[in-house]
Protein backbone atom coordinates (compact mmCIF):
# COMPACT_ATOMS: atom_id res chain seq x y z
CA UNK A 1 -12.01 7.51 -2.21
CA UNK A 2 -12.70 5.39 -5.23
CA UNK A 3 -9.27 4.38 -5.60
CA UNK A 4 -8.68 3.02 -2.23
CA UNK A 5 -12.04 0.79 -2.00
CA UNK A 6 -11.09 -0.79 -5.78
CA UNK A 7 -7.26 -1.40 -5.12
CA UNK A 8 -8.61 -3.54 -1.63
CA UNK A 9 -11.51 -5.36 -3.70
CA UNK A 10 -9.01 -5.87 -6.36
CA UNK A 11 -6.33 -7.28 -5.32
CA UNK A 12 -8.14 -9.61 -2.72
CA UNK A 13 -10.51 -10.91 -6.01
CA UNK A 14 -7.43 -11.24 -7.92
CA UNK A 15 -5.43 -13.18 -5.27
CA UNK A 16 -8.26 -15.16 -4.73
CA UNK A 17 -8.40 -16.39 -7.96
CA UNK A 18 -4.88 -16.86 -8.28
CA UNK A 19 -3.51 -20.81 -8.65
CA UNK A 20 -1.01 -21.26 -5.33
CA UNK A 21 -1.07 -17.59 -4.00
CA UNK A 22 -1.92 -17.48 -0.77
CA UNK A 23 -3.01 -14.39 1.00
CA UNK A 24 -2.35 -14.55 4.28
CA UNK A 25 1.29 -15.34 3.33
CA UNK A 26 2.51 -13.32 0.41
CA UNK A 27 2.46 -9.85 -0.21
CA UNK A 28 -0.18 -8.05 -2.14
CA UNK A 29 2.88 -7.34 -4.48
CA UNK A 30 3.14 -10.88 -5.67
CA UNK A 31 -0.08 -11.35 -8.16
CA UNK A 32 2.01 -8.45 -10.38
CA UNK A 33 3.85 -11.41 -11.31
CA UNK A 34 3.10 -14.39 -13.79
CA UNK A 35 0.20 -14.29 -17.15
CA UNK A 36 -1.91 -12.25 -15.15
CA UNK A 37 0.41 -9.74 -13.52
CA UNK A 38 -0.88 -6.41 -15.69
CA UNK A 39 -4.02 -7.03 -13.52
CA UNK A 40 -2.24 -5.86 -10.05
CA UNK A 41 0.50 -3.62 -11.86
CA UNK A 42 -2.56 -1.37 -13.28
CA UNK A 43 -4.06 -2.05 -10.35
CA UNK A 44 -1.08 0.00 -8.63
CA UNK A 45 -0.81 2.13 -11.34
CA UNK A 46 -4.50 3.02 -11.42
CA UNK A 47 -4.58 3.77 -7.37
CA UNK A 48 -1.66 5.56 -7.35
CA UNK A 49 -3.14 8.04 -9.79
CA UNK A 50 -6.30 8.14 -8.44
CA UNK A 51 -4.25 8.82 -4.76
CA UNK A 52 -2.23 12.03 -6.46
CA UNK A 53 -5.38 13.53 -7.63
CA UNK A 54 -6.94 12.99 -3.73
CA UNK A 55 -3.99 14.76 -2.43
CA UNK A 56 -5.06 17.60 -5.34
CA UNK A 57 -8.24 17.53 -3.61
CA UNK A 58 -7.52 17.67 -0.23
CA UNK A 59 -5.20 20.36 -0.62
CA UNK A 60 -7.70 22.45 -2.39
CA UNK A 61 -10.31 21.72 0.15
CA UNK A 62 -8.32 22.25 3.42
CA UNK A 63 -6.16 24.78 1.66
CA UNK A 64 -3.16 22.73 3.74
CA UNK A 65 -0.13 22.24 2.09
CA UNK A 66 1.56 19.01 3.96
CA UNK A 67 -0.97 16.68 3.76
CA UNK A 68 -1.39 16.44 0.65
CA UNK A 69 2.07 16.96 -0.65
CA UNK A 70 2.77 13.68 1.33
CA UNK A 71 -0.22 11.92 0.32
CA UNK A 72 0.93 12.80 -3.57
CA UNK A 73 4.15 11.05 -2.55
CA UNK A 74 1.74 8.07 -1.31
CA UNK A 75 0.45 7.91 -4.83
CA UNK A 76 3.36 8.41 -6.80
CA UNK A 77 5.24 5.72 -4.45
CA UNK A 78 2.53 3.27 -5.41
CA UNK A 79 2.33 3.84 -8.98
CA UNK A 80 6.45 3.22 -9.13
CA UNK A 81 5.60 -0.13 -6.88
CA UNK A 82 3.38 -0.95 -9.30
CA UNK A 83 5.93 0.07 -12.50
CA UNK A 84 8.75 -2.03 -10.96
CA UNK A 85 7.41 -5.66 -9.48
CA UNK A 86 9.04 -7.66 -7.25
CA UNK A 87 11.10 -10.49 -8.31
CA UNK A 88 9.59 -14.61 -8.12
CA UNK A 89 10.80 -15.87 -4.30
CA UNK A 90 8.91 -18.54 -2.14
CA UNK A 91 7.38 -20.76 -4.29
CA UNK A 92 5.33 -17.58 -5.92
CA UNK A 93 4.79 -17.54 -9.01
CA UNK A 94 3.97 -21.42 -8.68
CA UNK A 95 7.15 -23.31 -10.43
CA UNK A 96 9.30 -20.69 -8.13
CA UNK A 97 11.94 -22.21 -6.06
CA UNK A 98 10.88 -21.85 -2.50
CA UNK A 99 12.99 -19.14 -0.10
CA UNK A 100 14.39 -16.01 -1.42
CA UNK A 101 16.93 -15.81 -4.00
CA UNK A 102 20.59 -15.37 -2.41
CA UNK A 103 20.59 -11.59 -4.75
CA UNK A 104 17.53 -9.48 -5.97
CA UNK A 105 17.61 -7.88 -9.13
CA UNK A 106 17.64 -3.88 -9.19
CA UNK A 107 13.97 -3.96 -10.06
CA UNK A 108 13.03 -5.19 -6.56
CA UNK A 109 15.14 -3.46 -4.77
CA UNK A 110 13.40 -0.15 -6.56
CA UNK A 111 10.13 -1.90 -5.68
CA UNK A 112 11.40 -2.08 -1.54
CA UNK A 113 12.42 1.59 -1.98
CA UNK A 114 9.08 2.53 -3.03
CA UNK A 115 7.11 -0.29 -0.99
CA UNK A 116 8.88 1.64 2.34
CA UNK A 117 7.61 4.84 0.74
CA UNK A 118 3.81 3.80 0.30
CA UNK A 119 3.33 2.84 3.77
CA UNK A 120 5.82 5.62 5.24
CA UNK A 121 4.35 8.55 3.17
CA UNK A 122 0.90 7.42 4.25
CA UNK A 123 1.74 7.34 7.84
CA UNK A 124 3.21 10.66 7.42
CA UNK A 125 0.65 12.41 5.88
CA UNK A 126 -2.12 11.27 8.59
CA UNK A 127 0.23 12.92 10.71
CA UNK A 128 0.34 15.85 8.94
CA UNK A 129 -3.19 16.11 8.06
CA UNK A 130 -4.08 15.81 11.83
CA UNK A 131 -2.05 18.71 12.68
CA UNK A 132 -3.70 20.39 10.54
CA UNK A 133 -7.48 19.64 11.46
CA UNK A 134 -8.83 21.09 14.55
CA UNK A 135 -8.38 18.80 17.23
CA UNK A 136 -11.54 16.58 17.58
CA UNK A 137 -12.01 13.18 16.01
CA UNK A 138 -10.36 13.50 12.58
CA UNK A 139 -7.51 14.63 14.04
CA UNK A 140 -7.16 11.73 16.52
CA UNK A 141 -8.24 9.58 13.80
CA UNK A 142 -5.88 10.49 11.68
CA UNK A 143 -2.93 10.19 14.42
CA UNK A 144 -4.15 6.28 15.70
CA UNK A 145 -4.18 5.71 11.75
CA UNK A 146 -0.34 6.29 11.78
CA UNK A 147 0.32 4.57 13.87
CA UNK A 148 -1.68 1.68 13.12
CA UNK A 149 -0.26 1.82 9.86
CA UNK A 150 3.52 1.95 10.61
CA UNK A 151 3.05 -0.48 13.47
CA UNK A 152 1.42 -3.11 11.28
CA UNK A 153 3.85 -2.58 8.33
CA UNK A 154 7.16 -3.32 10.49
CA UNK A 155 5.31 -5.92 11.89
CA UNK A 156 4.78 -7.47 8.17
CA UNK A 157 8.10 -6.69 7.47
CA UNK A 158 9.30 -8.62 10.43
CA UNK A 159 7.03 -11.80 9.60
CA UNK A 160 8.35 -11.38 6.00
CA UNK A 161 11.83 -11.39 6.69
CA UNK A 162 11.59 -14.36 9.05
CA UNK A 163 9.14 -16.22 6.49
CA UNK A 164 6.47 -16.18 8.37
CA UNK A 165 2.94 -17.60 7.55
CA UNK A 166 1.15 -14.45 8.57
CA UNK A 167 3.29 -11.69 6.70
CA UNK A 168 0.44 -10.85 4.11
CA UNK A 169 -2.59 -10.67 6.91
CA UNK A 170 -0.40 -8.40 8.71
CA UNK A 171 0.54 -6.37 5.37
CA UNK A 172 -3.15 -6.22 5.03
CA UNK A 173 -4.15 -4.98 7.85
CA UNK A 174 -1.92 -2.16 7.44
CA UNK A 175 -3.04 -1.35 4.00
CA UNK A 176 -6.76 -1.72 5.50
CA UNK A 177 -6.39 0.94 8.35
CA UNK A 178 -4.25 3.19 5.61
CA UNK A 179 -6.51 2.70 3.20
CA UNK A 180 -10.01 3.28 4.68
CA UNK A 181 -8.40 6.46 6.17
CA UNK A 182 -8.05 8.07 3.20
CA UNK A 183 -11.20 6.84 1.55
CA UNK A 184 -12.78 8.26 4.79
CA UNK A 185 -10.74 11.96 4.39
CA UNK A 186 -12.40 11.82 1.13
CA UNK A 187 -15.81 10.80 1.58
CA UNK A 188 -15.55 13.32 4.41
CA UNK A 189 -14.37 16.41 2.33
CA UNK A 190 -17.40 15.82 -0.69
């Protein structure tokens, strides 16, 4: 629960404070580049941990098996995203060449991979989590949450590809609903 309320406050301090990042544009990958990257790679690091020991939890307290196998995967996915950035492209870090570079180094490509598998995992395991809970409002919770979540993230990937202004509100919207689901699965199973 802890884990998803700092990465949100986190990253949205540090990319607040950050000298030509823009939020509503770039990703919430982007400050893990530059002097002060180590700030949102432990910030990824330090979630994703904090995710695999929720999905420990959850397990234990629904006695489910799903779930939390796919919300481990959530965690793990995010502390690789973290491990492996994502390379300089439009005009971030400032002194970055605007557009994205013609070939991506084998670092961001790991970081896609694993960027596909934070928000896919996370979709997943609301779904699995809601078959799991008696039906009733968790479970339809947890269901609108999934979809919420991999609606928002193709839509960010859309605006993202086709440089749109918007990508990173729309990538943060999707991490919002995600995010505030779990912290609410948690808070709800104390």
């Amino acid at each position: 629960m802890v884990g998803a309320v700092l990465f949100v406050v986190i990253f949205t301090i540090d990319g607040a404070t950050r000298e030509g990042y823009r939020a509503s544009y770039y990703p919430i990958s982007a400050p893990a580049l530059g002097p002060r990257g180590w700030v949102q790679t432990s910030n990824f690091v330090l979630t994703g941990l904090l995710m695999i020991a929720a999905a420990v939890g959850t397990g234990l307290a629904l006695q489910v098996i799903a779930g939390p196998l796919l919300l481990g995967l959530f965690g793990l996915s995010l502390v690789a995203s973290g491990v492996f950035p994502m390379d300089p492209m439009r005009g971030y870090p400032p002194e970055t060449p605007p557009g994205r570079p013609a070939v991506v180094s084998r670092r961001h490509q790991i970081h896609d991979v694993f960027g596909l598998l934070v928000f896919s995992s996370l979709a997943a395991a609301g779904i699995a989590f809601a078959l799991a809970l008696p039906f009733g409002g968790w479970a339809l919770y947890s269901l609108v949450t999934s979809a919420a979540v991999v609606i928002l993230f193709i839509s960010f990937g859309l605006a993202w590809e086709n440089d749109s202004l918007s990508a990173g509100t729309l990538q943060r919207l999707s991490i919002g609903s995600g995010w505030t689901w779990v912290a609410l699965i948690c808070l709800s199973l104390i």
